[in-house]
C-alpha atoms as a PDB file:
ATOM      1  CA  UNK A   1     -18.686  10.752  10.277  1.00  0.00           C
ATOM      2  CA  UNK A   2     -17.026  12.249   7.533  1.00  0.00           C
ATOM      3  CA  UNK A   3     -13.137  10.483   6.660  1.00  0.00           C
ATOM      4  CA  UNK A   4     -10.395  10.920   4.532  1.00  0.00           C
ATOM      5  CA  UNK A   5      -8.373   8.333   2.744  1.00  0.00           C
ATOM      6  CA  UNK A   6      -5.012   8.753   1.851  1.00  0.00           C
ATOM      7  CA  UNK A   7      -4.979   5.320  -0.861  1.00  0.00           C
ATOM      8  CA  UNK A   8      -4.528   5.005  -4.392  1.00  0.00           C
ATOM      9  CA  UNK A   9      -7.176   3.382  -5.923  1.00  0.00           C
ATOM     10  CA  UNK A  10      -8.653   3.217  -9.580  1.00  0.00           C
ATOM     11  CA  UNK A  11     -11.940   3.382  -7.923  1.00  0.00           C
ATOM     12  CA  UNK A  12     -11.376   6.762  -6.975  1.00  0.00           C
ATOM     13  CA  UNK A  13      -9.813   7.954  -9.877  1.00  0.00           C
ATOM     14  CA  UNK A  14     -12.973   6.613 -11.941  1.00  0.00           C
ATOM     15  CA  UNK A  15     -15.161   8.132  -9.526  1.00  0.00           C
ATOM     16  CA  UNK A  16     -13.422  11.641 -11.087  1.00  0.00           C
ATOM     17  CA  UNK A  17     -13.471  10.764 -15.023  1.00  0.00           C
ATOM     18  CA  UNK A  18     -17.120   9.857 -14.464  1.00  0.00           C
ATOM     19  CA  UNK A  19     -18.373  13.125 -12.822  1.00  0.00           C
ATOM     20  CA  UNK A  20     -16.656  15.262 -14.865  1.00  0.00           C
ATOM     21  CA  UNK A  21     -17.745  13.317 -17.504  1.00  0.00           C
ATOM     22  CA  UNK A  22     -21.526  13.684 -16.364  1.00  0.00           C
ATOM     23  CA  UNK A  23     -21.227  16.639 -15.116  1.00  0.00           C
ATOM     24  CA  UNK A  24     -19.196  18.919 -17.245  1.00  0.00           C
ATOM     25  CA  UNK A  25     -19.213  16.775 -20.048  1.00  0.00           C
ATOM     26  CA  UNK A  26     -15.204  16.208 -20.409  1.00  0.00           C
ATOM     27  CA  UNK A  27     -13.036  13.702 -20.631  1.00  0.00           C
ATOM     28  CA  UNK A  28     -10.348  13.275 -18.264  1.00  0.00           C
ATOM     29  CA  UNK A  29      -7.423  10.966 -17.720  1.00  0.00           C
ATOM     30  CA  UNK A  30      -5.645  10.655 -14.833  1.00  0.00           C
ATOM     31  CA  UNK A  31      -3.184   7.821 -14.130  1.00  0.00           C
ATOM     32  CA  UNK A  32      -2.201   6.153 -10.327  1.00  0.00           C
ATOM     33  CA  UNK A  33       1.557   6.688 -11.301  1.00  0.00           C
ATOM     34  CA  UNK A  34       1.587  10.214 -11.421  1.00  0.00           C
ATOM     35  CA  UNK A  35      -1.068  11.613  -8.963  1.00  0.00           C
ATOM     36  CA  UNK A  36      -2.525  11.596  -5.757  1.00  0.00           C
ATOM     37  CA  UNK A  37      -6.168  11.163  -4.186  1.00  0.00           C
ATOM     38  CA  UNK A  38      -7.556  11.898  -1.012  1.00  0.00           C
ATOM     39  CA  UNK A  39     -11.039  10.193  -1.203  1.00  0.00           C
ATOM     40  CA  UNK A  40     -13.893  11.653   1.462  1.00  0.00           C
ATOM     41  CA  UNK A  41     -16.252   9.547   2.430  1.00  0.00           C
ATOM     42  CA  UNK A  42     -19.071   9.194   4.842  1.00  0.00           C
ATOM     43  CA  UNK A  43     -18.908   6.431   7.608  1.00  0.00           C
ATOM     44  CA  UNK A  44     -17.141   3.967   5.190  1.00  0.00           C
ATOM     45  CA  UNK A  45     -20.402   3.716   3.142  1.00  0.00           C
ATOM     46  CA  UNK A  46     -20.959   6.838   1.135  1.00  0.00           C
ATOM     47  CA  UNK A  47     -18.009   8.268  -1.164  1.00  0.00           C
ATOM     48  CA  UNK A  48     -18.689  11.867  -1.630  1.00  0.00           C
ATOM     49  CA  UNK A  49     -15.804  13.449  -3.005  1.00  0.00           C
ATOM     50  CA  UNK A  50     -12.709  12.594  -4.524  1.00  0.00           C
ATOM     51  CA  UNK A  51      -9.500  15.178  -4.753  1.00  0.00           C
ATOM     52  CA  UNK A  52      -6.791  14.651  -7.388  1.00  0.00           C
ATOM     53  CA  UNK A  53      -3.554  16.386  -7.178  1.00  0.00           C
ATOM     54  CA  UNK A  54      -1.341  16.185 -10.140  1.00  0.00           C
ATOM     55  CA  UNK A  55       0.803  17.955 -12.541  1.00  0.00           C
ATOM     56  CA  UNK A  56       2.840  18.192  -9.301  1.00  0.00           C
ATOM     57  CA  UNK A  57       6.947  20.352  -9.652  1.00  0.00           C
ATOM     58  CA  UNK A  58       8.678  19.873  -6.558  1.00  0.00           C
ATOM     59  CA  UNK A  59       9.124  22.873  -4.950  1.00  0.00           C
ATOM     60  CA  UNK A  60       6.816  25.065  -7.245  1.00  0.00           C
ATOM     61  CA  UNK A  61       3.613  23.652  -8.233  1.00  0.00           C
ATOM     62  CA  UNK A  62       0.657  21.228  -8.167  1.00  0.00           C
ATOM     63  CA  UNK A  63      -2.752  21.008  -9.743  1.00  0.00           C
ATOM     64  CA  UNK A  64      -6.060  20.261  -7.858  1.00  0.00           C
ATOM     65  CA  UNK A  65      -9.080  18.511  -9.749  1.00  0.00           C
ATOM     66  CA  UNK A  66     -11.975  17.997  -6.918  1.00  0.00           C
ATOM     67  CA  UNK A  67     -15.086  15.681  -8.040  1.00  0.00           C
ATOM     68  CA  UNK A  68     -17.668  16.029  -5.556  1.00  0.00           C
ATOM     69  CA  UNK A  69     -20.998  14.217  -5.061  1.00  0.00           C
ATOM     70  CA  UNK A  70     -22.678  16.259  -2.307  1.00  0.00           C
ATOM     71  CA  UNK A  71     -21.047  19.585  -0.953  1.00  0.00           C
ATOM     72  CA  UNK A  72     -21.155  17.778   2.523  1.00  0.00           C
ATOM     73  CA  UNK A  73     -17.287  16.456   1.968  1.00  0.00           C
ATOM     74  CA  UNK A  74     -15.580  20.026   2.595  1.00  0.00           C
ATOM     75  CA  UNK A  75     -15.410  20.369   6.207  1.00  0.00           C
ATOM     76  CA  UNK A  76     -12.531  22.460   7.834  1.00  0.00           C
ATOM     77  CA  UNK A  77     -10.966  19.283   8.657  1.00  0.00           C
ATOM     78  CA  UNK A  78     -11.099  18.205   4.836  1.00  0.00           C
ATOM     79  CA  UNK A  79      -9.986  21.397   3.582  1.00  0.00           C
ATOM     80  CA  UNK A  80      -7.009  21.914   6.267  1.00  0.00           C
ATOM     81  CA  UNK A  81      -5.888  18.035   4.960  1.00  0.00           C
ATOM     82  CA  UNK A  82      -5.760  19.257   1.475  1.00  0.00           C
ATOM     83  CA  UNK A  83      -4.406  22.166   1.294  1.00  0.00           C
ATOM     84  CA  UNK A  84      -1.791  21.345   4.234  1.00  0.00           C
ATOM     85  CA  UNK A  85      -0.683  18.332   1.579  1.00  0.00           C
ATOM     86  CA  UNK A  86      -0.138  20.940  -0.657  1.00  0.00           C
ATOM     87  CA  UNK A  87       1.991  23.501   1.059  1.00  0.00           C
ATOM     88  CA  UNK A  88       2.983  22.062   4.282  1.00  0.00           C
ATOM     89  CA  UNK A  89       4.132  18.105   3.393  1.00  0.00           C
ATOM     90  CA  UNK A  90       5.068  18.484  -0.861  1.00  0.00           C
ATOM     91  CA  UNK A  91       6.349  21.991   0.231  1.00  0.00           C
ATOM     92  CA  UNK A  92       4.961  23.537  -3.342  1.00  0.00           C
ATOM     93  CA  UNK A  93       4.511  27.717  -3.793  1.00  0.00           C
ATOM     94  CA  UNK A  94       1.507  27.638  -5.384  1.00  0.00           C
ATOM     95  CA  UNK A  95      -1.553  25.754  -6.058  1.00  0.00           C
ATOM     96  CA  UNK A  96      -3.988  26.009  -8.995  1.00  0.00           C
ATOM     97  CA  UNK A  97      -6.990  24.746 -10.636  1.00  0.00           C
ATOM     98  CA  UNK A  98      -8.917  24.877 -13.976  1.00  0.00           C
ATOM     99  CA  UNK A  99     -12.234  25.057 -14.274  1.00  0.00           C
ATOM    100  CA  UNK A 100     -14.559  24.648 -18.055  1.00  0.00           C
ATOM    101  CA  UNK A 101     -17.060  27.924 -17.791  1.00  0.00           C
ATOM    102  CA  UNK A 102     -19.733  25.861 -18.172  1.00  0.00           C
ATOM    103  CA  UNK A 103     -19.277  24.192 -14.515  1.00  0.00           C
ATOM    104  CA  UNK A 104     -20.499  27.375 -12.485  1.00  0.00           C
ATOM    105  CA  UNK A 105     -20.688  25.527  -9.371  1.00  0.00           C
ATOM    106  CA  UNK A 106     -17.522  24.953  -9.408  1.00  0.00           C
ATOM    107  CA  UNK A 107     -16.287  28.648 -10.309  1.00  0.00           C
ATOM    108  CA  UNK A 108     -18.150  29.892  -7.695  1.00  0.00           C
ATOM    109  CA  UNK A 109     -16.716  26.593  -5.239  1.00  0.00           C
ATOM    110  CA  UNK A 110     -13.112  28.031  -6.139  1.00  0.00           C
ATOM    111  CA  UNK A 111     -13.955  31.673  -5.546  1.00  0.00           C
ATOM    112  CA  UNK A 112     -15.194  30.355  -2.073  1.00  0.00           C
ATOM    113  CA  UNK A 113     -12.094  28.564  -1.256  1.00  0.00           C
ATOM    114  CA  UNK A 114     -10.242  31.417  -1.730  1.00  0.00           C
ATOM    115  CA  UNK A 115      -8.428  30.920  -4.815  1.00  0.00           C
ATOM    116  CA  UNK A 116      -7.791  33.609  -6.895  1.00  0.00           C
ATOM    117  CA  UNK A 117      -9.432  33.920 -10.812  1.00  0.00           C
ATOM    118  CA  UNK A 118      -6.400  35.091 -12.999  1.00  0.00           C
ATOM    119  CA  UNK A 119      -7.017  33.989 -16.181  1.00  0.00           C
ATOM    120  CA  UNK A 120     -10.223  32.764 -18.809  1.00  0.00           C
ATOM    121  CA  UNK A 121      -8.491  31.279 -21.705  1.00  0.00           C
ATOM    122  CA  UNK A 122     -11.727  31.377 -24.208  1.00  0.00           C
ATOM    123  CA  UNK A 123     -12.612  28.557 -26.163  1.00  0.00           C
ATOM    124  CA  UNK A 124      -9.814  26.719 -25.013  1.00  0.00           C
ATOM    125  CA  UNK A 125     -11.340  23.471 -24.252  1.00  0.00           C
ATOM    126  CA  UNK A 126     -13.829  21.233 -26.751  1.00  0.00           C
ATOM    127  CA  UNK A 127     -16.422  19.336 -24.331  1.00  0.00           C
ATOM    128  CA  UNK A 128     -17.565  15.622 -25.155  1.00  0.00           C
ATOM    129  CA  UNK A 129     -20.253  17.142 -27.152  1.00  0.00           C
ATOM    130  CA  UNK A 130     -17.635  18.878 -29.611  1.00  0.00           C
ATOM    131  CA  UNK A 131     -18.690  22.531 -28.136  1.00  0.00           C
ATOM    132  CA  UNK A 132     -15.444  24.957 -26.925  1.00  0.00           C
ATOM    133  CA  UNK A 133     -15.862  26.063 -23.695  1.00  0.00           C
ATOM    134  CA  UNK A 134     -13.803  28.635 -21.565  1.00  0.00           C
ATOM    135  CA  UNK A 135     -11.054  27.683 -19.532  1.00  0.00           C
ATOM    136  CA  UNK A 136     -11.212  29.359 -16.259  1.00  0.00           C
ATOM    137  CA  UNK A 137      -7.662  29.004 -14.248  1.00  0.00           C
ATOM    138  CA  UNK A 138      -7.474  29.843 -10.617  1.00  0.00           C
ATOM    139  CA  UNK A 139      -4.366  29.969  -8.275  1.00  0.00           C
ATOM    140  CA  UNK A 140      -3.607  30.000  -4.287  1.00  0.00           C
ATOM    141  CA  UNK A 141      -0.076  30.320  -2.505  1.00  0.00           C
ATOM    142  CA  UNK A 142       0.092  29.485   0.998  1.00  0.00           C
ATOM    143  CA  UNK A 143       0.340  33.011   2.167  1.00  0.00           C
ATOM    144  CA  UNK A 144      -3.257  33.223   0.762  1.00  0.00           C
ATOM    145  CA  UNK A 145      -4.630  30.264   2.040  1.00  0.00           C
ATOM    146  CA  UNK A 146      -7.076  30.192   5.437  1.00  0.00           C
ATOM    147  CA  UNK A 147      -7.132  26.859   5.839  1.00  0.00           C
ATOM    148  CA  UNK A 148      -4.071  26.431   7.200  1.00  0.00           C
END
């Protein structure tokens, strides 16, 4: 059975700076104080996917970073409990994410979601290896959101 835990916990936020890190090759830093997880896991065993929100404005907007393991953790359930923290219980406008252009699954993960591409910033971003790469920025209100 697929859960969701609402806990802080360095654990999850590691889980994220390490698959971006392997995955994307960047470096990210996210700190307890000033974010929030929802970590998905499978019967208590099996973490799968870990979403951060962050760079959070009261009223107007909040950032999503998603670090997934297996594309098992986004069931309608899942998804409704995101994006209903998003709009629905911190009562933001909008919703966005930003995504390297080297992480296609990801582009095409956001596409799928429903959030909208409106902006590639090029070569805005140096990866671990010292190469620029893309910046690809994607936003959602809630009047555009289906999961809700």
């Amino acid at each position: 059975m697929i859960r969701i835990i609402d806990q802080q916990d360095q654990i999850f936020l590691d889980f994220v700076r390490s698959n971006i890190r392997q995955n994307v090759g960047l470096d990210v830093n996210y700190k307890q104080e000033t974010c929030k997880t929802k970590a998905i896991d499978r019967d208590g065993e099996e973490l799968l996917a870990v979403v951060v929100f962050h760079d959070f404005i009261p009223g107007h907007r909040m950032e999503l970073s998603i670090a997934a393991k297996s594309p098992k953790w986004g069931t309608k359930k899942v998804l409704f409990n995101c994006f209903d923290y998003c709009f629905n219980i911190c009562e933001v406008n909008r919703i966005y994410t930003q995504v390297l252009g080297n992480n296609t699954k990801a582009l095409e993960f956001n596409k799928r979601l429903g959030f909208e591409e409106i902006a590639i910033l090029p070569e805005f971003t140096q990866d671990i290896y010292g190469k620029a790469q893309d910046n690809h920025v994607f936003t959602m209100t809630k009047k555009e959101c289906r999961w809700i």
